[in-house]
PDB file of N, CA and C in Angstrom:
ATOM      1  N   UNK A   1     -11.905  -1.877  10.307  1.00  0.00           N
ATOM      2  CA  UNK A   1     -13.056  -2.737  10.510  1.00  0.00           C
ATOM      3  C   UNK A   1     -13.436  -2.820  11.982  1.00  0.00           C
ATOM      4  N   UNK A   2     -12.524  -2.857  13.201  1.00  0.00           N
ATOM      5  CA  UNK A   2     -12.874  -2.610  14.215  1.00  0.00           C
ATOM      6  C   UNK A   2     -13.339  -1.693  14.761  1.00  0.00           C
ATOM      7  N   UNK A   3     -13.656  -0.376  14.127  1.00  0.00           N
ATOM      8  CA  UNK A   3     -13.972   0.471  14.530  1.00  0.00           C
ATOM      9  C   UNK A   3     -15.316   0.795  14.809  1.00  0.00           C
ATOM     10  N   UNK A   4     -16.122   1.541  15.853  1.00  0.00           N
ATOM     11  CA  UNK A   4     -17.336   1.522  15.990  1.00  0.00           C
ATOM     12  C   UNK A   4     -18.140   2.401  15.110  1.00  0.00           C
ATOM     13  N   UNK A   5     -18.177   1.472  13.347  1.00  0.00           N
ATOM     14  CA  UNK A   5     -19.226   2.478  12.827  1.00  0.00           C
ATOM     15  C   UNK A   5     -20.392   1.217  12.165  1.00  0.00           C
ATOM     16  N   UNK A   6     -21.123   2.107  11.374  1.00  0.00           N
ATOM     17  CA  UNK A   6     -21.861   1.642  10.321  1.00  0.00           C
ATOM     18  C   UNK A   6     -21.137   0.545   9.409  1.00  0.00           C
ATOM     19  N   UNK A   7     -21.505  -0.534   8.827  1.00  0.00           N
ATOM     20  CA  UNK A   7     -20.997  -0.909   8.073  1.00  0.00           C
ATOM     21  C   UNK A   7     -22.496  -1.598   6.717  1.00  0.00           C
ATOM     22  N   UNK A   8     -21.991  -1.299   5.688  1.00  0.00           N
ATOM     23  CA  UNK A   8     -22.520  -1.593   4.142  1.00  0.00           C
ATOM     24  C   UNK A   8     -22.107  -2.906   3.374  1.00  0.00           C
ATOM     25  N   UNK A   9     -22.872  -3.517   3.368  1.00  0.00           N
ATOM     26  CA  UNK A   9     -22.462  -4.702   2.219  1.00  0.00           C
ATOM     27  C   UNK A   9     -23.455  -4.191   1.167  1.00  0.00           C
ATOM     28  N   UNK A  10     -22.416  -4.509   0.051  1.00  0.00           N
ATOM     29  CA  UNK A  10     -23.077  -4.270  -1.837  1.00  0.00           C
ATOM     30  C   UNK A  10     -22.606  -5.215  -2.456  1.00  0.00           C
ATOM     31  N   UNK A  11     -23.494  -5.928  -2.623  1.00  0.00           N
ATOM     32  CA  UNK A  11     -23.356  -7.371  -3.324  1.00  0.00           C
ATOM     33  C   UNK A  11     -23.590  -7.262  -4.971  1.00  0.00           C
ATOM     34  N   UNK A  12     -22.674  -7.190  -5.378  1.00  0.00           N
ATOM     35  CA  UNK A  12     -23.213  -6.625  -7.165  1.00  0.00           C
ATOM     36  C   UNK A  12     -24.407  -5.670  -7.060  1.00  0.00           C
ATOM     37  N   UNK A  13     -24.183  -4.896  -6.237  1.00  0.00           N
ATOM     38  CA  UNK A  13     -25.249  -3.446  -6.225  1.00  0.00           C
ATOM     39  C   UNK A  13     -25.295  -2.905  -7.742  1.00  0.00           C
ATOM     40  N   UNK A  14     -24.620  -2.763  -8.393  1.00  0.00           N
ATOM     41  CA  UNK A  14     -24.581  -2.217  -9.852  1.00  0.00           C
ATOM     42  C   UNK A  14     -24.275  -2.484 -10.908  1.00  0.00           C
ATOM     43  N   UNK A  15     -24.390  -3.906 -11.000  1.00  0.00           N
ATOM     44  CA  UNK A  15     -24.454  -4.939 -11.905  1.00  0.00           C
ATOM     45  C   UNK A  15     -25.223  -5.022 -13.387  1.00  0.00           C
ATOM     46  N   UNK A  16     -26.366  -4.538 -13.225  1.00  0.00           N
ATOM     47  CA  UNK A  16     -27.259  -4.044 -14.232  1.00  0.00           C
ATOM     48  C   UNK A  16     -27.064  -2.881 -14.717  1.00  0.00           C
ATOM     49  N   UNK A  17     -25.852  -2.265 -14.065  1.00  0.00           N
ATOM     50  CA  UNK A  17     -26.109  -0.598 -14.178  1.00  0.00           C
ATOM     51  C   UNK A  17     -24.854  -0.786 -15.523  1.00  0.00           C
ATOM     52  N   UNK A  18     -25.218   0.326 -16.505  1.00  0.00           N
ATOM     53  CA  UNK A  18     -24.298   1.021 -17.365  1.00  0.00           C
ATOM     54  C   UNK A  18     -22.919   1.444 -16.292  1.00  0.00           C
ATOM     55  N   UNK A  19     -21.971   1.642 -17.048  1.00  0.00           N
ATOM     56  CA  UNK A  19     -20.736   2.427 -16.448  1.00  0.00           C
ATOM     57  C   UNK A  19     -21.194   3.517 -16.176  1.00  0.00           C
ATOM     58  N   UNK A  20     -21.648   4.898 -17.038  1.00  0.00           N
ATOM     59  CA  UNK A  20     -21.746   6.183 -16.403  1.00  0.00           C
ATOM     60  C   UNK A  20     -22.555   6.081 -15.103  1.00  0.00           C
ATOM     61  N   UNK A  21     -24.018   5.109 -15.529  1.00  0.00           N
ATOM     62  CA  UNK A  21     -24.968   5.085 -14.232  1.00  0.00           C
ATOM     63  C   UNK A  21     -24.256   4.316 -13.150  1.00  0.00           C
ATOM     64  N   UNK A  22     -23.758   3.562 -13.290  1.00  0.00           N
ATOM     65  CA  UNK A  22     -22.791   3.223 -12.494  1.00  0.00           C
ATOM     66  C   UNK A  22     -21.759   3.943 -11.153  1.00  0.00           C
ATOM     67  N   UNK A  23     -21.087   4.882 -11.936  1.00  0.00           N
ATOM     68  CA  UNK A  23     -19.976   5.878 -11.351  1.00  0.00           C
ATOM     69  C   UNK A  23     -20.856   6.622 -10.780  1.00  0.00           C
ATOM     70  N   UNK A  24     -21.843   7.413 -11.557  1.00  0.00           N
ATOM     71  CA  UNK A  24     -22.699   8.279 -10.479  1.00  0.00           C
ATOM     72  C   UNK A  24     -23.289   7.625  -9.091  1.00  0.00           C
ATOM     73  N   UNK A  25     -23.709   6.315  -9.291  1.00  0.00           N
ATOM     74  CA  UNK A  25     -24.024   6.047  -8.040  1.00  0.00           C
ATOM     75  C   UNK A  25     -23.210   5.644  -6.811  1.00  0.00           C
ATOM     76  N   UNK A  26     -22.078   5.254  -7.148  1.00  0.00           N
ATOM     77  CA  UNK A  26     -20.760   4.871  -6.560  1.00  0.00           C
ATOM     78  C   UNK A  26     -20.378   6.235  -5.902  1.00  0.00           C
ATOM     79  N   UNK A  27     -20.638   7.470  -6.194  1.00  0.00           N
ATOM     80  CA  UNK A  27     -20.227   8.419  -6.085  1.00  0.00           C
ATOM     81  C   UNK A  27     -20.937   9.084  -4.940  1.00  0.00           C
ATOM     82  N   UNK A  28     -22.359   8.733  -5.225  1.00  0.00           N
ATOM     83  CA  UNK A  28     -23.526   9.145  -4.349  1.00  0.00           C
ATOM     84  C   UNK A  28     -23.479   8.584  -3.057  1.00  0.00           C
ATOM     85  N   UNK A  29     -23.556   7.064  -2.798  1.00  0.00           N
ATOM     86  CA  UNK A  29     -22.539   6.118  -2.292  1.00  0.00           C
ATOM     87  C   UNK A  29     -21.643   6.845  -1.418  1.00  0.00           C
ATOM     88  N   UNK A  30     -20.617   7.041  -1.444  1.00  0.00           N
ATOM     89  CA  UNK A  30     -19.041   7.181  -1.626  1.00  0.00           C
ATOM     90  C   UNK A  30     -19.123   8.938  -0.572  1.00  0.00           C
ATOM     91  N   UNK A  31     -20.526   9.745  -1.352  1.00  0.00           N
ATOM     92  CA  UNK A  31     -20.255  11.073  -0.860  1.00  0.00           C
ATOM     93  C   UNK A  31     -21.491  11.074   0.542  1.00  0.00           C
ATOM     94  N   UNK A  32     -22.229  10.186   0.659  1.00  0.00           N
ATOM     95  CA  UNK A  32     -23.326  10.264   1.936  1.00  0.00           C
ATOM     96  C   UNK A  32     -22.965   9.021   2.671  1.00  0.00           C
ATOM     97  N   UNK A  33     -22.052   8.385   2.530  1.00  0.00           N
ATOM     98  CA  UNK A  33     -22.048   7.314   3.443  1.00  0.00           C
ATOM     99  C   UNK A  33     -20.394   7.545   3.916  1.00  0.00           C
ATOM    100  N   UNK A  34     -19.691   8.655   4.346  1.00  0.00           N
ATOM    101  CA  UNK A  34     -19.041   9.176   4.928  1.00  0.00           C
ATOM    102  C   UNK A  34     -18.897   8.498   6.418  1.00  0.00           C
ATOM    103  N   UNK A  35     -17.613   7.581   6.495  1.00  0.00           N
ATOM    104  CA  UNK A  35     -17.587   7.521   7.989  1.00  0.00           C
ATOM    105  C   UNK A  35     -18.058   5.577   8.286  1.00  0.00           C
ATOM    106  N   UNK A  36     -18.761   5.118   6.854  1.00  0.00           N
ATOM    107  CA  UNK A  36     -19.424   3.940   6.711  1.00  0.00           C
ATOM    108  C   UNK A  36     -17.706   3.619   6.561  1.00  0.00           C
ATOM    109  N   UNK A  37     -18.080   2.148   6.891  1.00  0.00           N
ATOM    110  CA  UNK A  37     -17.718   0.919   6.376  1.00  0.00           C
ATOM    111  C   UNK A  37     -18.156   0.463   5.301  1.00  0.00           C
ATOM    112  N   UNK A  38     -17.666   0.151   3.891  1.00  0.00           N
ATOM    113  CA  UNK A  38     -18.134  -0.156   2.647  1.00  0.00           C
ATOM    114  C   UNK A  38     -17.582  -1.401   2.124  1.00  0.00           C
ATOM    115  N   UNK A  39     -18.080  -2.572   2.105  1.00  0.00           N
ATOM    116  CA  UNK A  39     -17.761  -3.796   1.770  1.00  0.00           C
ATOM    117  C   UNK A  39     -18.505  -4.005   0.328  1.00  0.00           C
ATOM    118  N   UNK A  40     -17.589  -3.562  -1.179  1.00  0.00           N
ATOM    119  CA  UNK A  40     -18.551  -4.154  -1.928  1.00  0.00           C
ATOM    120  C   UNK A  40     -17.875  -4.980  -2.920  1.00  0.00           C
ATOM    121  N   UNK A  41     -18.868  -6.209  -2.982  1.00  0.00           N
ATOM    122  CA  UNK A  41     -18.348  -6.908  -4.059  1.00  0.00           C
ATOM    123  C   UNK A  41     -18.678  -7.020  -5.395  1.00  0.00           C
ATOM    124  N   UNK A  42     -17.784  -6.884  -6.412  1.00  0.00           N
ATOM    125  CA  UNK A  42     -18.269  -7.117  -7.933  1.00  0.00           C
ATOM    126  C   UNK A  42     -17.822  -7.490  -8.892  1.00  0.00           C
ATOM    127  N   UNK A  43     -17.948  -7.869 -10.205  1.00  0.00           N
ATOM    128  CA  UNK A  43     -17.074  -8.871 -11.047  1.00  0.00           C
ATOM    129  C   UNK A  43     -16.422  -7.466 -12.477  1.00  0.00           C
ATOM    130  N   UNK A  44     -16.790  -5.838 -11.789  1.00  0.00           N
ATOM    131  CA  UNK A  44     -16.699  -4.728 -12.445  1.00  0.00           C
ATOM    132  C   UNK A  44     -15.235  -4.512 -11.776  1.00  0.00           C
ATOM    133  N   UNK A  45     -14.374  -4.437 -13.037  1.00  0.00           N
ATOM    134  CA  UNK A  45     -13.389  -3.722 -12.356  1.00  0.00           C
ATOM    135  C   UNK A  45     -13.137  -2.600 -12.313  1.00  0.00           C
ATOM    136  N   UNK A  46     -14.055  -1.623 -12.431  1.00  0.00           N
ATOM    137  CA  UNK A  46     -14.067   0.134 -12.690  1.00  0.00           C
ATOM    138  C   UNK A  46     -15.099   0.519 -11.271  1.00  0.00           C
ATOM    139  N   UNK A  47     -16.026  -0.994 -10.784  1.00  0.00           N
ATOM    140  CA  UNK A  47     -16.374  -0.116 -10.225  1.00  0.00           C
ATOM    141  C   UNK A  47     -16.675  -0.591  -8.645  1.00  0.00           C
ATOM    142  N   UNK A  48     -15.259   0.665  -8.060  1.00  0.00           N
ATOM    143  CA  UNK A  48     -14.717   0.716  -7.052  1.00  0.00           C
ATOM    144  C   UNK A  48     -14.925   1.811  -6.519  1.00  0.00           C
ATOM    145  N   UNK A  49     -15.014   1.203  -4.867  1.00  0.00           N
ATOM    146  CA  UNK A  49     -15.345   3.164  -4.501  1.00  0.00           C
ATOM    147  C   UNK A  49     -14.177   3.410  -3.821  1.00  0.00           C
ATOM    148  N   UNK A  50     -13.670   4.819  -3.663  1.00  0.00           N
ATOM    149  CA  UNK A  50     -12.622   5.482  -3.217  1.00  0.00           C
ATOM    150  C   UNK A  50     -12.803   4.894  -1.709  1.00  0.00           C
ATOM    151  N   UNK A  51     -10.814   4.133  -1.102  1.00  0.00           N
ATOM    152  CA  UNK A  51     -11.088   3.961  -0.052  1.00  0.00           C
ATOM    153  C   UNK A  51     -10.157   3.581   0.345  1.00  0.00           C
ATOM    154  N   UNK A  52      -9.944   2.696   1.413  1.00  0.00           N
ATOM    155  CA  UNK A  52      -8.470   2.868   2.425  1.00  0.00           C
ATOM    156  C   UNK A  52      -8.151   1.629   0.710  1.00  0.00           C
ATOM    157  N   UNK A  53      -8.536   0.060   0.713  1.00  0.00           N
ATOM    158  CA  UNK A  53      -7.945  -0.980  -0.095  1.00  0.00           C
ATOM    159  C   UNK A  53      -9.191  -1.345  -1.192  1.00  0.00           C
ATOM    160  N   UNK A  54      -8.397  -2.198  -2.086  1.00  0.00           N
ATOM    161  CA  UNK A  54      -8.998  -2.669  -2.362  1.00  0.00           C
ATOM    162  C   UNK A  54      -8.732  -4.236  -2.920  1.00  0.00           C
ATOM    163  N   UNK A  55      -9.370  -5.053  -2.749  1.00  0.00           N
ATOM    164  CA  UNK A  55      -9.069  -6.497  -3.348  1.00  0.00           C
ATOM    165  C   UNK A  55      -9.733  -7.192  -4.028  1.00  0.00           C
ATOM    166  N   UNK A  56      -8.250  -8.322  -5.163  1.00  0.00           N
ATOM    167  CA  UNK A  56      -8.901  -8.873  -6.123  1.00  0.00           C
ATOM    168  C   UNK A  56      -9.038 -10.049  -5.727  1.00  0.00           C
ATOM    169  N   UNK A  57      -9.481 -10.997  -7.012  1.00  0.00           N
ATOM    170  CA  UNK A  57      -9.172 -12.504  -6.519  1.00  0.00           C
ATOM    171  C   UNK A  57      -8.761 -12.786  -8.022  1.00  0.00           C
ATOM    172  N   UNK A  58      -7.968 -12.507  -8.431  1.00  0.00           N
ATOM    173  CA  UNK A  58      -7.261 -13.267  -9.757  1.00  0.00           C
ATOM    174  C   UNK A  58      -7.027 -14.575  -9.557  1.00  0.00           C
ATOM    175  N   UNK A  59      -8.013 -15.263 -10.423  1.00  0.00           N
ATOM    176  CA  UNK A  59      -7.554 -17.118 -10.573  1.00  0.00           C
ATOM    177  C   UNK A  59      -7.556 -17.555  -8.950  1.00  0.00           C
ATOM    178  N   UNK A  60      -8.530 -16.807  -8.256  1.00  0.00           N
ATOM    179  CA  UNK A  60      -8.465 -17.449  -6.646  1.00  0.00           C
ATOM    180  C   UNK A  60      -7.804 -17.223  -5.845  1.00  0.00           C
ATOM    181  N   UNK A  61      -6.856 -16.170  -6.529  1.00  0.00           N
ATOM    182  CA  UNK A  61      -6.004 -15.925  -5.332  1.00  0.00           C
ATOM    183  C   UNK A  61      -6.249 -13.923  -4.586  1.00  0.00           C
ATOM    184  N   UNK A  62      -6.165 -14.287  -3.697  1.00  0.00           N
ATOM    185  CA  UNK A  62      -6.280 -13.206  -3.374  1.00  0.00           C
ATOM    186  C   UNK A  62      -5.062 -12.059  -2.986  1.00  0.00           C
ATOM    187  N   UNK A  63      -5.410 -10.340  -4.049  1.00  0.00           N
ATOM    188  CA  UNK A  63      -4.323  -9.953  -3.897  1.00  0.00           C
ATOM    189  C   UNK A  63      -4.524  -8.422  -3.672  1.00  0.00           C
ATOM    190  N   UNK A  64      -3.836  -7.675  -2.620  1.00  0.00           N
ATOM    191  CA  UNK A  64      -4.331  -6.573  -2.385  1.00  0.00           C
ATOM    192  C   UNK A  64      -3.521  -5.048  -3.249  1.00  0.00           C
ATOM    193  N   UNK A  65      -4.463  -4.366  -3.544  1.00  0.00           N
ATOM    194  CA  UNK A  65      -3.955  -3.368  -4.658  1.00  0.00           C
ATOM    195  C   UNK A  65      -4.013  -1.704  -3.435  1.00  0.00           C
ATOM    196  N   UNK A  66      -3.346  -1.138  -4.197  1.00  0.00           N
ATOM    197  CA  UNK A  66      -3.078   0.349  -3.393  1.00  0.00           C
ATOM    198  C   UNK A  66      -4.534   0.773  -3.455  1.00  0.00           C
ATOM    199  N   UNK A  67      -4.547   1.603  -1.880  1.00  0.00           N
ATOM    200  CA  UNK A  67      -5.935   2.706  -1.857  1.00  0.00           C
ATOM    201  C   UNK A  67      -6.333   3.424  -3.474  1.00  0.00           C
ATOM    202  N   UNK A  68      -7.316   3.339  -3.842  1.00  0.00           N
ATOM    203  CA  UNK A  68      -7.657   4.248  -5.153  1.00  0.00           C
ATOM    204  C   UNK A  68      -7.692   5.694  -5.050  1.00  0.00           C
ATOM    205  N   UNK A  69      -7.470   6.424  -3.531  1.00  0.00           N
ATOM    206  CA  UNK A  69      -7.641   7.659  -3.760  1.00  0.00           C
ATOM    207  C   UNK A  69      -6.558   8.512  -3.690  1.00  0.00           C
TER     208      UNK A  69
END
């Protein structure tokens, strides 16, 4: 996070979206924003983009899960 780049907030960016439409865009995402900072939040648990962490909040608490890639 300290680092001097770009950074992205996605606030339920794909919320409306189907799963497949979903993944494709996560992907699209994921393959041109190379080098970004990607902060996104969502109540989807599939849809995550490949990255250093990622975190939940089960029942409020907050808990950090292994890189997905």
């Amino acid at each position: 996070m300290l680092a001097a780049r770009p950074v992205l907030v996605l606030d339920e960016a794909t919320s409306e979206l189907d799963p497949e439409t979903e993944k494709k865009v996560l992907e699209v995402i994921h393959g041109r924003l190379a080098g970004c900072t990607i902060i996104a939040v969502s109540h989807h648990p599939h849809a995550e983009l490949r990255g250093y962490a990622t975190f939940r909040l089960p029942e409020r608490c907050l808990d950090q899960e292994s890189p997905s890639t």
